[in-house]
Protein backbone atom coordinates (compact mmCIF):
# COMPACT_ATOMS: atom_id res chain seq x y z
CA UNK A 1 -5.66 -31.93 -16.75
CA UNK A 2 -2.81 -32.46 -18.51
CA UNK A 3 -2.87 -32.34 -22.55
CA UNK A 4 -2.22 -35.47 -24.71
CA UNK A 5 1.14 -36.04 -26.26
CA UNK A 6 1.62 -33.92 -29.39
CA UNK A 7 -1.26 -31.31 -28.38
CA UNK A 8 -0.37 -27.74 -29.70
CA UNK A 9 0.62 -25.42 -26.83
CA UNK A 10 -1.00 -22.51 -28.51
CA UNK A 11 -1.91 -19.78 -26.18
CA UNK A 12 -0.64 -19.07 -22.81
CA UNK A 13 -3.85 -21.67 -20.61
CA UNK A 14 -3.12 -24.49 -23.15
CA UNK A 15 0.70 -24.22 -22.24
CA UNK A 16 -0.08 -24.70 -18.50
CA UNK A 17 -2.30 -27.65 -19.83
CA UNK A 18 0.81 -29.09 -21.60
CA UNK A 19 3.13 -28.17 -18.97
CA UNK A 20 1.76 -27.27 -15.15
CA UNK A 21 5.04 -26.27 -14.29
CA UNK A 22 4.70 -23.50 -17.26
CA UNK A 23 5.01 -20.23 -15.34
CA UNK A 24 1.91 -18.16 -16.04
CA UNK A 25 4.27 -14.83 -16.05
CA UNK A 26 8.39 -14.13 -16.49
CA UNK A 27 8.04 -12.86 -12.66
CA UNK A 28 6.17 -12.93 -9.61
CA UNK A 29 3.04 -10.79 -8.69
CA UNK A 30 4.44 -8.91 -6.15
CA UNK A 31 6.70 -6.23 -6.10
CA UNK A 32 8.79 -4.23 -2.98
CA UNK A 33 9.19 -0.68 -3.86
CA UNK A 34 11.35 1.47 -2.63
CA UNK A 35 12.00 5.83 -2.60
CA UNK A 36 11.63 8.98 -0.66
CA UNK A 37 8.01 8.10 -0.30
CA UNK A 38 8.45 4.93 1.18
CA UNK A 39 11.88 4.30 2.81
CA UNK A 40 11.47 0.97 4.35
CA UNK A 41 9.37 -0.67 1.76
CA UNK A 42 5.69 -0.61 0.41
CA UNK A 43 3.66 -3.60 -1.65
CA UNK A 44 1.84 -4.03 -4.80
CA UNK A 45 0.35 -6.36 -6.26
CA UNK A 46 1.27 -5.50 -9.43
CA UNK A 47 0.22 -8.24 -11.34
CA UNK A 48 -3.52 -7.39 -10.97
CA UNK A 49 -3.20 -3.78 -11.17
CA UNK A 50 -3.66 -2.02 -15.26
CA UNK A 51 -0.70 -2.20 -17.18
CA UNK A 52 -0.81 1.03 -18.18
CA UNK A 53 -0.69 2.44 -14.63
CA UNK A 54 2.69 0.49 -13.98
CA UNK A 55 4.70 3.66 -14.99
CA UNK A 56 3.08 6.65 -13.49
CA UNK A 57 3.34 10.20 -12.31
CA UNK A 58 0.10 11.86 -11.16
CA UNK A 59 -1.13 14.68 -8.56
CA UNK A 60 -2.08 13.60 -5.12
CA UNK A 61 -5.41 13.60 -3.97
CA UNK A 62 -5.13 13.26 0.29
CA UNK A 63 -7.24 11.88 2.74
CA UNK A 64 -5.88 11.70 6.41
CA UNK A 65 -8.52 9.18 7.31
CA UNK A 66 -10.71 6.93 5.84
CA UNK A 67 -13.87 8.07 7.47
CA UNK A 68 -12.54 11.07 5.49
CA UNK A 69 -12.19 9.67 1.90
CA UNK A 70 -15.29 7.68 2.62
CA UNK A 71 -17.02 11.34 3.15
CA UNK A 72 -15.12 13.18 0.59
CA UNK A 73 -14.26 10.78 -2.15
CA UNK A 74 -17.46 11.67 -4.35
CA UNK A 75 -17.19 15.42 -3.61
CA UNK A 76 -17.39 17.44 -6.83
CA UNK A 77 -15.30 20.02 -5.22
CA UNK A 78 -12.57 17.29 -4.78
CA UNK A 79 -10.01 17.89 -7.99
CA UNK A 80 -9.64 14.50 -8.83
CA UNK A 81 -9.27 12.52 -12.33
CA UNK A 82 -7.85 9.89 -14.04
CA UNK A 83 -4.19 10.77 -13.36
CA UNK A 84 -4.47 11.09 -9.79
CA UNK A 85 -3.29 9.83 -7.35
CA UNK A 86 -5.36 8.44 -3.99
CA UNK A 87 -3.28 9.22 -0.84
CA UNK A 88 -4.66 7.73 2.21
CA UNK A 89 -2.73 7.74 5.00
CA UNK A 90 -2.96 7.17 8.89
CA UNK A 91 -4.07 3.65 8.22
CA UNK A 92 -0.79 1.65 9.47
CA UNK A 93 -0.78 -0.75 12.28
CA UNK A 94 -0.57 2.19 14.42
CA UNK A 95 -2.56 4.86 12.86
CA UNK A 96 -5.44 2.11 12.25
CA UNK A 97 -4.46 0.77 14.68
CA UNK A 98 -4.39 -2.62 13.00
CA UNK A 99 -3.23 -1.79 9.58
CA UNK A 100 -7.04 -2.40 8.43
CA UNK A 101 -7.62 -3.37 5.02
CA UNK A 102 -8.76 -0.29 3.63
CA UNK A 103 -6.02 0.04 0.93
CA UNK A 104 -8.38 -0.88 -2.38
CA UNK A 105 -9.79 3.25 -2.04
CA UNK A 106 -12.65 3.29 -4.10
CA UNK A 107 -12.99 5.30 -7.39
CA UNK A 108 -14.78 8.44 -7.78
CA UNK A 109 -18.52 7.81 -9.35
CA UNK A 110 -18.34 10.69 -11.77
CA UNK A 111 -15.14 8.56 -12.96
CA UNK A 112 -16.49 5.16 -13.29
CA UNK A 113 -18.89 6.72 -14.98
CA UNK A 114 -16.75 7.90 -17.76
CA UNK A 115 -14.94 4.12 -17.54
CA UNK A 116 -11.97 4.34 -15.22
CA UNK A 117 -11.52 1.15 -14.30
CA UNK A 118 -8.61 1.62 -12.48
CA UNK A 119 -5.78 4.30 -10.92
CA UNK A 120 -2.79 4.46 -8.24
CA UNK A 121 -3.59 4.22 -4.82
CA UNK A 122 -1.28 4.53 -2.03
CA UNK A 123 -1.86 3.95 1.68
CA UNK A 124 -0.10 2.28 5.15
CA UNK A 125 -3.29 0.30 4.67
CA UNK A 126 -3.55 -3.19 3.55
CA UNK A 127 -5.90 -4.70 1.66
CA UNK A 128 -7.40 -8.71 0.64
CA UNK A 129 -5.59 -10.44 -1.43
CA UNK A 130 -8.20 -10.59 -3.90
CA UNK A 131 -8.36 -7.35 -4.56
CA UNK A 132 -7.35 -5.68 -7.49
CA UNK A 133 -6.53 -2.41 -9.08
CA UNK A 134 -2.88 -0.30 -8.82
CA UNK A 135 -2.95 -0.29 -4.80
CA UNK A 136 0.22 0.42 -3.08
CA UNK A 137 0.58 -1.02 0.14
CA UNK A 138 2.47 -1.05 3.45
CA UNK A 139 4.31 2.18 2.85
CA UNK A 140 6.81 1.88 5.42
CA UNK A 141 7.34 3.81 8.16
CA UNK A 142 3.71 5.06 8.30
CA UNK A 143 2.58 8.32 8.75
CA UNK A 144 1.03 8.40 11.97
CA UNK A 145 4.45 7.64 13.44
CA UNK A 146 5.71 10.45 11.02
CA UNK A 147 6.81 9.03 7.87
CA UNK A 148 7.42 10.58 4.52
CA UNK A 149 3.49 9.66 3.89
CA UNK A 150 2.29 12.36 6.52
CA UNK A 151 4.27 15.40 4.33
CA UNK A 152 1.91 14.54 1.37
CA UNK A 153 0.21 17.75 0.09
CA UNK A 154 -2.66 18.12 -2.45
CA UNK A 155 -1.24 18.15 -5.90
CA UNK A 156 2.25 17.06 -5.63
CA UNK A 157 3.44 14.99 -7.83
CA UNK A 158 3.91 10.72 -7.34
CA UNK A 159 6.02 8.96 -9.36
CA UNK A 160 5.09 4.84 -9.10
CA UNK A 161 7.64 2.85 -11.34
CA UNK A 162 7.04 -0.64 -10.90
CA UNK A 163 9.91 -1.64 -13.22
CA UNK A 164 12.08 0.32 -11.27
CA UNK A 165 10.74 -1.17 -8.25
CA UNK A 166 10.44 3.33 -6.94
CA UNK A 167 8.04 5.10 -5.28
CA UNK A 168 8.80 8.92 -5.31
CA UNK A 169 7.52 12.06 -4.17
CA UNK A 170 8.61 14.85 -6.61
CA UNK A 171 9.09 17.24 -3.71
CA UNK A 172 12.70 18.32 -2.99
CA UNK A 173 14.70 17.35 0.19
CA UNK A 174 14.41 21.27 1.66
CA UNK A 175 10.60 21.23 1.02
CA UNK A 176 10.52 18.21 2.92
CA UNK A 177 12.79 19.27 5.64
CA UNK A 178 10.31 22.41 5.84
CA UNK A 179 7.47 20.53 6.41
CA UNK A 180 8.79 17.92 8.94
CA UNK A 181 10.04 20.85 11.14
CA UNK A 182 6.06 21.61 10.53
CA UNK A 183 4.56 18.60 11.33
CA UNK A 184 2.69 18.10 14.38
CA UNK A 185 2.13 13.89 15.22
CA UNK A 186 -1.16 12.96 15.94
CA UNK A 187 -2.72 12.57 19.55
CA UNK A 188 -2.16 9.56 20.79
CA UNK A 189 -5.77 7.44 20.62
CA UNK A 190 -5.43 5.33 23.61
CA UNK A 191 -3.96 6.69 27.47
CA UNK A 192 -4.04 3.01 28.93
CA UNK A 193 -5.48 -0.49 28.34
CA UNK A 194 -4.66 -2.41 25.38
CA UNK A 195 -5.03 0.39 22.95
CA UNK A 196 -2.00 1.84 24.63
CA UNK A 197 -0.14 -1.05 25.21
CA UNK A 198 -0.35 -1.98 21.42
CA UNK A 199 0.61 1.35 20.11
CA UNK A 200 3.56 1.61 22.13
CA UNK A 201 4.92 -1.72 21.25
CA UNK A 202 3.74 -2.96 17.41
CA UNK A 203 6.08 -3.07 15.01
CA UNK A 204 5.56 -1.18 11.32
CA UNK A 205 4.94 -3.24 8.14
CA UNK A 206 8.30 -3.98 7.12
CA UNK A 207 9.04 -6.12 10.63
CA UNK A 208 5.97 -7.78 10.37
CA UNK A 209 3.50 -5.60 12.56
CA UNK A 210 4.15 -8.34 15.26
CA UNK A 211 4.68 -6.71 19.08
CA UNK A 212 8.71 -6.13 19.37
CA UNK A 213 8.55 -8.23 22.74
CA UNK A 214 7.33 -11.35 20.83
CA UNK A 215 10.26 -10.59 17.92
CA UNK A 216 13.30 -11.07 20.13
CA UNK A 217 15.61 -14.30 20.03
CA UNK A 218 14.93 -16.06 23.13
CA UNK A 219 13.97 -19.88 24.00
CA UNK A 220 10.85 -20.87 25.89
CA UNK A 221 11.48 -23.76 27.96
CA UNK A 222 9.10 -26.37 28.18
CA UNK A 223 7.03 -26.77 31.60
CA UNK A 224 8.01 -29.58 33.67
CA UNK A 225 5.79 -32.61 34.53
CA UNK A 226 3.81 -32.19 37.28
């Protein structure tokens, strides 16, 4: 409902009162970041995510799966605290398959119980949109198909600056190059049916995750009468 004339606008909710078309913050929610550790583009929702955490640089903390965090995320041999960072990865529309929403990784007990309420989390995942915490999204290309996710190693460092609009891995370019010429891509899940016909032909985040042979220009004509 809109205030009476001459009501003070005196915090940010009464403003919207007096105004609707008040914007509730100086930009949008979402932001595209972009860097070494994400060359085509990853999401967050930065908006919901602890200020604090906006402008970090932590350790990684990898999981290859998420039947693997689920299994390993409360592990006391796991090093893991506050300034980590959760690395999940083969989670993308192909290493999902489906992109799942699995991108909100869950916080270690022992830390909740000390009251973290919140840290960075990356993935090729997605997650709802209600969901909430410093959850990087969509890293683009994924690294089931062998992007820069898949060279992730326990302990290096992640830079997120949300500012900046950068994701970066603080590993140099020969490092990298060393452990691409060391990677190995994952066996294929699927040998024929749909599985295989989807893996072989959805697109990564970025393009929209649609099938590449719906995503080309082309008219369909309408049937004729019968």
């Amino acid at each position: 409902m809109v205030a009476a004339a001459g009501e003070a606008c005196l915090d940010q909710a009464s403003a919207w009162r007096c105004n609707p078309f008040h914007p509730v913050s100086a930009e949008g929610g979402i932001a595209v970041l972009r860097g070494n550790l994400a060359p085509d583009g990853a999401v967050i929702k930065h908006i919901a995510a602890d200020p604090a955490l906006l402008r970090h640089t932590g350790p990684a903390v990898v999981f290859d799966s998420y039947q693997e965090m689920r299994r390993r995320i409360n592990d006391e041999a796991v090093d893991v605290d506050e300034r980590s960072v959760l690395v999940l990865r083969n989670a993308g529309p192909v290493g999902g398959p489906g992109m799942p929403e699995w991108g909100m990784l869950p916080i270690p007990d022992r830390l909740l119980r000390r009251g973290v309420r919140d840290m960075v989390r990356i993935s090729d995942a997605r997650m709802s949109g209600t969901s909430y915490g410093a959850c990087v999204l969509h890293v683009a290309p994924e690294s089931f198909i062998g992007g820069p996710l898949a060279l992730v190693r326990d302990g290096d460092p992640i830079t997120l600056d949300v500012a900046a609009r950068q994701l970066e891995l603080g590993v140099s370019d020969d490092e990298l190059a060393k452990r691409r010429a060391g990677w190995q891509p994952p066996r294929d899940r699927y040998g024929l049916g749909y599985g295989a016909l989807f893996s072989e032909h959805v697109l990564q985040a970025d393009e929209g995750c649609d099938f590449d042979f719906l995503a080309v220009r082309g008219e369909v004509p309408e049937p004729e009468a019968q």
